[in-house]
PDB file of N, CA and C in Angstrom:
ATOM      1  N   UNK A   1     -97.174  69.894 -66.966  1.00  0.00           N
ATOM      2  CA  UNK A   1     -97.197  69.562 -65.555  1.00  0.00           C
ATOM      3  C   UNK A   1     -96.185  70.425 -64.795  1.00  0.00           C
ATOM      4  N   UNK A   2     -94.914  70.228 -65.482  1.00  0.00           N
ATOM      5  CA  UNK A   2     -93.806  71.552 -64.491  1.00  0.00           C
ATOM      6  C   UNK A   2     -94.313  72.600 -64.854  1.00  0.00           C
ATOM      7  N   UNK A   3     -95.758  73.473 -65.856  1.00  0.00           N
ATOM      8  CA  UNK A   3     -95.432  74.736 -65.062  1.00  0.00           C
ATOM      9  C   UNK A   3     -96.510  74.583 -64.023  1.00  0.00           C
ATOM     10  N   UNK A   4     -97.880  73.765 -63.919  1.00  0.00           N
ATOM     11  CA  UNK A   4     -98.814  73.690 -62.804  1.00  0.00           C
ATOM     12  C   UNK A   4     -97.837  73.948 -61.502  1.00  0.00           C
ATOM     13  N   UNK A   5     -96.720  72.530 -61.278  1.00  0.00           N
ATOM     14  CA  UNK A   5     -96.035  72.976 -60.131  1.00  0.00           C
ATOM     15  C   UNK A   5     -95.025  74.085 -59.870  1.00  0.00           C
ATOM     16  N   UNK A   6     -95.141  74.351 -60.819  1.00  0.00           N
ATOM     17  CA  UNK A   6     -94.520  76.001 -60.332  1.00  0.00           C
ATOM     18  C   UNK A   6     -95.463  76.882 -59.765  1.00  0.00           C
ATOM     19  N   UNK A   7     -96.708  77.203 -60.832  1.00  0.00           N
ATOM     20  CA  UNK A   7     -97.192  77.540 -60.259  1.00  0.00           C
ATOM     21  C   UNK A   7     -98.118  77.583 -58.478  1.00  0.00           C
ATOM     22  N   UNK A   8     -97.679  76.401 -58.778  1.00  0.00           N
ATOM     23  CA  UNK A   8     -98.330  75.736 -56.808  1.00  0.00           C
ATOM     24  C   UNK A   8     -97.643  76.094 -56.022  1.00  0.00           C
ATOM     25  N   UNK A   9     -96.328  75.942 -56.183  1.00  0.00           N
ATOM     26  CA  UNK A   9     -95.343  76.541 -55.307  1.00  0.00           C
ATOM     27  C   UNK A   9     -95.506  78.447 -55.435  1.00  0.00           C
ATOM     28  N   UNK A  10     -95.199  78.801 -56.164  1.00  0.00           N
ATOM     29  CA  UNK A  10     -95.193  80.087 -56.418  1.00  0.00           C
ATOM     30  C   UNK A  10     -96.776  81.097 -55.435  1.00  0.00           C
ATOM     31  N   UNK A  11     -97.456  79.634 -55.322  1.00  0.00           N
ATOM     32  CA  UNK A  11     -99.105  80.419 -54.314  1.00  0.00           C
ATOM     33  C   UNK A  11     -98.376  80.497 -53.250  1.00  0.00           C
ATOM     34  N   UNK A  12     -97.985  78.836 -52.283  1.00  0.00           N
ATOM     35  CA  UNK A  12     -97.205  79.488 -51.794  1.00  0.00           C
ATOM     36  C   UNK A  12     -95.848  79.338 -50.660  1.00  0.00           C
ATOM     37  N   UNK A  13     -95.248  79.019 -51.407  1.00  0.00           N
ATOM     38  CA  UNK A  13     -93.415  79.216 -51.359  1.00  0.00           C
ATOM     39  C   UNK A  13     -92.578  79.268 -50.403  1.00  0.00           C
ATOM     40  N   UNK A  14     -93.118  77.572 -49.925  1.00  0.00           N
ATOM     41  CA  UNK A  14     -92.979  77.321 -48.599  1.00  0.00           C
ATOM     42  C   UNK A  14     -91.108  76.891 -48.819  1.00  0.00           C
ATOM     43  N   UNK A  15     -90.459  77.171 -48.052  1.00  0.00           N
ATOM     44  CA  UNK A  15     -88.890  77.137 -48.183  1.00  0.00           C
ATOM     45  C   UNK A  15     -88.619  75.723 -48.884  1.00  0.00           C
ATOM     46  N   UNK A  16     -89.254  74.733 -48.155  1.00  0.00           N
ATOM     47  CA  UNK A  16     -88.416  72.858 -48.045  1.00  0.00           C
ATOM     48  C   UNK A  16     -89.560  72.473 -48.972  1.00  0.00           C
ATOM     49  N   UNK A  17     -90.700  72.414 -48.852  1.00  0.00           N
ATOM     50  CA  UNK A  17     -92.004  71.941 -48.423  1.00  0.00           C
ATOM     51  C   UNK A  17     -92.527  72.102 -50.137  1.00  0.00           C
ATOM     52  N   UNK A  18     -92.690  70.792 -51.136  1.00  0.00           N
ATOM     53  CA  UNK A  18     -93.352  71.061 -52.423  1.00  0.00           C
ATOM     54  C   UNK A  18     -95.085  70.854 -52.205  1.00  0.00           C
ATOM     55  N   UNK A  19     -95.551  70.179 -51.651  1.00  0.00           N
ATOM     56  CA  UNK A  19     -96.818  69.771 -51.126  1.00  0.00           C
ATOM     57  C   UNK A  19     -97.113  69.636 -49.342  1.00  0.00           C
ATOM     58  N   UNK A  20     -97.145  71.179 -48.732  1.00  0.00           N
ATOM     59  CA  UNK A  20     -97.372  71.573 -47.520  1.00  0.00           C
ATOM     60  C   UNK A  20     -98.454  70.955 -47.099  1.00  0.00           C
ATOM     61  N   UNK A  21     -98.675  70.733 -45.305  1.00  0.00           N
ATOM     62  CA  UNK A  21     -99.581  69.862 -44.812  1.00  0.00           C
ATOM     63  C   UNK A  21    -100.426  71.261 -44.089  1.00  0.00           C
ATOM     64  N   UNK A  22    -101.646  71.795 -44.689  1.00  0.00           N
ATOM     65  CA  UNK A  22    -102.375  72.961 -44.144  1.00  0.00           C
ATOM     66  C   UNK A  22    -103.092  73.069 -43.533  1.00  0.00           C
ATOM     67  N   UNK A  23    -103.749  71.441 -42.784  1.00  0.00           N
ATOM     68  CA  UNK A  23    -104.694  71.588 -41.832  1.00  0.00           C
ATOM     69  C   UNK A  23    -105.900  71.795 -42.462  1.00  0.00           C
ATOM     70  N   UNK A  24    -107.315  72.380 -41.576  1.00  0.00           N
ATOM     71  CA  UNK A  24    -107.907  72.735 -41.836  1.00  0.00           C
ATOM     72  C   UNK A  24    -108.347  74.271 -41.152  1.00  0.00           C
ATOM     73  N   UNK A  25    -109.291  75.159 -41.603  1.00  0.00           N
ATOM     74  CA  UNK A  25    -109.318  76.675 -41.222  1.00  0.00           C
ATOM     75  C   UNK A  25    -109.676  76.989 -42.604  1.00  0.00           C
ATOM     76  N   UNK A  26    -110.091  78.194 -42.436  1.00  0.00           N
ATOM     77  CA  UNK A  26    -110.302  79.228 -43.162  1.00  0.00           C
ATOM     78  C   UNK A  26    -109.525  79.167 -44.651  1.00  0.00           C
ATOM     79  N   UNK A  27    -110.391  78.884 -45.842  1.00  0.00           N
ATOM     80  CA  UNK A  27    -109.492  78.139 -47.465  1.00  0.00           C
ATOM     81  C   UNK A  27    -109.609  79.550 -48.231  1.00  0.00           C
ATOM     82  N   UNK A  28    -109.562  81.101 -47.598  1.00  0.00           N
ATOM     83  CA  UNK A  28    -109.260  82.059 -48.383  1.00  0.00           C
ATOM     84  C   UNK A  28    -108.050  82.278 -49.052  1.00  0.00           C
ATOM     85  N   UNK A  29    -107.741  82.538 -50.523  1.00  0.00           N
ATOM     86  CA  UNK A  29    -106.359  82.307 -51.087  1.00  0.00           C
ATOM     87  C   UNK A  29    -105.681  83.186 -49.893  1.00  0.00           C
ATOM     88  N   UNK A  30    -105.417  84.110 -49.228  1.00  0.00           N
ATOM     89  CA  UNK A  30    -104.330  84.508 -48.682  1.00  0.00           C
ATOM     90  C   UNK A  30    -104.211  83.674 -47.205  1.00  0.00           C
ATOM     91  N   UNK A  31    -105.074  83.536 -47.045  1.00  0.00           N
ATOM     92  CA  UNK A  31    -105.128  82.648 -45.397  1.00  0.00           C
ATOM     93  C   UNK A  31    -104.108  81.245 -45.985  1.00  0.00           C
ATOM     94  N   UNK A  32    -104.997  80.535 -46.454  1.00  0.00           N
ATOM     95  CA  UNK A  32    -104.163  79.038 -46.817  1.00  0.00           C
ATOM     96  C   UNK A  32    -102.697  79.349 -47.428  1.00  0.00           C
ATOM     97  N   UNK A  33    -102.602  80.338 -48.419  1.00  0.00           N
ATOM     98  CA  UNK A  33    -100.860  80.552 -48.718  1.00  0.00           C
ATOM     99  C   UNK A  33    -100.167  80.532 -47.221  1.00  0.00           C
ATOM    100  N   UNK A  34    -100.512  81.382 -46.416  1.00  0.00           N
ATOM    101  CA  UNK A  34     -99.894  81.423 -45.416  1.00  0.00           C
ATOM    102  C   UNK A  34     -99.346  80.227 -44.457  1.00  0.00           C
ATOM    103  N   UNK A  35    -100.579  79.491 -44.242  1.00  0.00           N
ATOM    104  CA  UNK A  35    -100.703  77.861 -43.191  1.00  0.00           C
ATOM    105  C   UNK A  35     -99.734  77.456 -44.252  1.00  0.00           C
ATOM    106  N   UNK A  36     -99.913  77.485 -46.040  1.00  0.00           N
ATOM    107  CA  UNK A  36     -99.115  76.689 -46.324  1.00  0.00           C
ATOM    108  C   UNK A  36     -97.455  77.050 -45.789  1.00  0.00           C
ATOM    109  N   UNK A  37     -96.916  78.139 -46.243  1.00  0.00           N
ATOM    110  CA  UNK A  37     -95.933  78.384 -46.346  1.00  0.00           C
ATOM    111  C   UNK A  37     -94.910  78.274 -44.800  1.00  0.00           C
ATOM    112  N   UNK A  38     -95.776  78.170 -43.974  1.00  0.00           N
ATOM    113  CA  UNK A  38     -95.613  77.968 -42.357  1.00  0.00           C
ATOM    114  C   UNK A  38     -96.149  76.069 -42.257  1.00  0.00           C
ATOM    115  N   UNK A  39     -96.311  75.525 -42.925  1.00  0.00           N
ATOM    116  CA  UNK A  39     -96.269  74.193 -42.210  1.00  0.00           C
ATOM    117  C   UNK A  39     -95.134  73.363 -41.779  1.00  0.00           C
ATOM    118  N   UNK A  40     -95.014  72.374 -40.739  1.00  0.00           N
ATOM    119  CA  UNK A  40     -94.128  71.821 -41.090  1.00  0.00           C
ATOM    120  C   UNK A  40     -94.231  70.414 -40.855  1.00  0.00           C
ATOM    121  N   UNK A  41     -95.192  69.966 -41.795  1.00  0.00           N
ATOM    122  CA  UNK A  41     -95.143  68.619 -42.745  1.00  0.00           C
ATOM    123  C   UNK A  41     -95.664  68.609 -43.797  1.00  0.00           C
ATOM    124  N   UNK A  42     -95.609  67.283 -44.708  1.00  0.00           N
ATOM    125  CA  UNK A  42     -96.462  67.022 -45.867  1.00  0.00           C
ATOM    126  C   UNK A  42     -97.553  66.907 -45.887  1.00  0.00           C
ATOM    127  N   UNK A  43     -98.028  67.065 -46.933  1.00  0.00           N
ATOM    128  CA  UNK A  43     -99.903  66.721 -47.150  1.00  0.00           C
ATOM    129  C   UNK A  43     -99.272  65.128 -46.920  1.00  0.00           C
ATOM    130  N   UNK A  44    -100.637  64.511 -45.948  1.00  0.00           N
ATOM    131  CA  UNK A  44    -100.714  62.884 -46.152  1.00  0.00           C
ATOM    132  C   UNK A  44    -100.833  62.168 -47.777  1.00  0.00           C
ATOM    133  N   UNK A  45    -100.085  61.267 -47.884  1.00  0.00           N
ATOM    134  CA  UNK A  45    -100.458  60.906 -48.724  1.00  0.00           C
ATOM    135  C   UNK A  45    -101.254  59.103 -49.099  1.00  0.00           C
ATOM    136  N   UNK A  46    -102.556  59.337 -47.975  1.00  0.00           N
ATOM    137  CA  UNK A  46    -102.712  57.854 -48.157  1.00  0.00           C
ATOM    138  C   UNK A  46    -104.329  57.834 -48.752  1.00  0.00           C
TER     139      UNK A  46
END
């Protein structure tokens, strides 16, 4: 399981943020790294 979340982080490597809140848009791996690494909240978790 710790290396999956490494690897999750490592897509993409948002400063604070272990599970970034990305909205929705465009789910190309470089597009979404980006929204992720620029969000600033959590994925919901309900």
């Amino acid at each position: 399981m710790l290396e999956d979340l490494r690897a999750y982080w490592a897509f993409h490597r948002h400063p604070s943020l272990l599970f970034p809140n990305v909205g929705r848009g465009d789910n190309t791996p470089e597009v979404l790294a980006k929204r992720m690494h620029c969000a600033t909240s959590t994925m919901p978790h309900n």
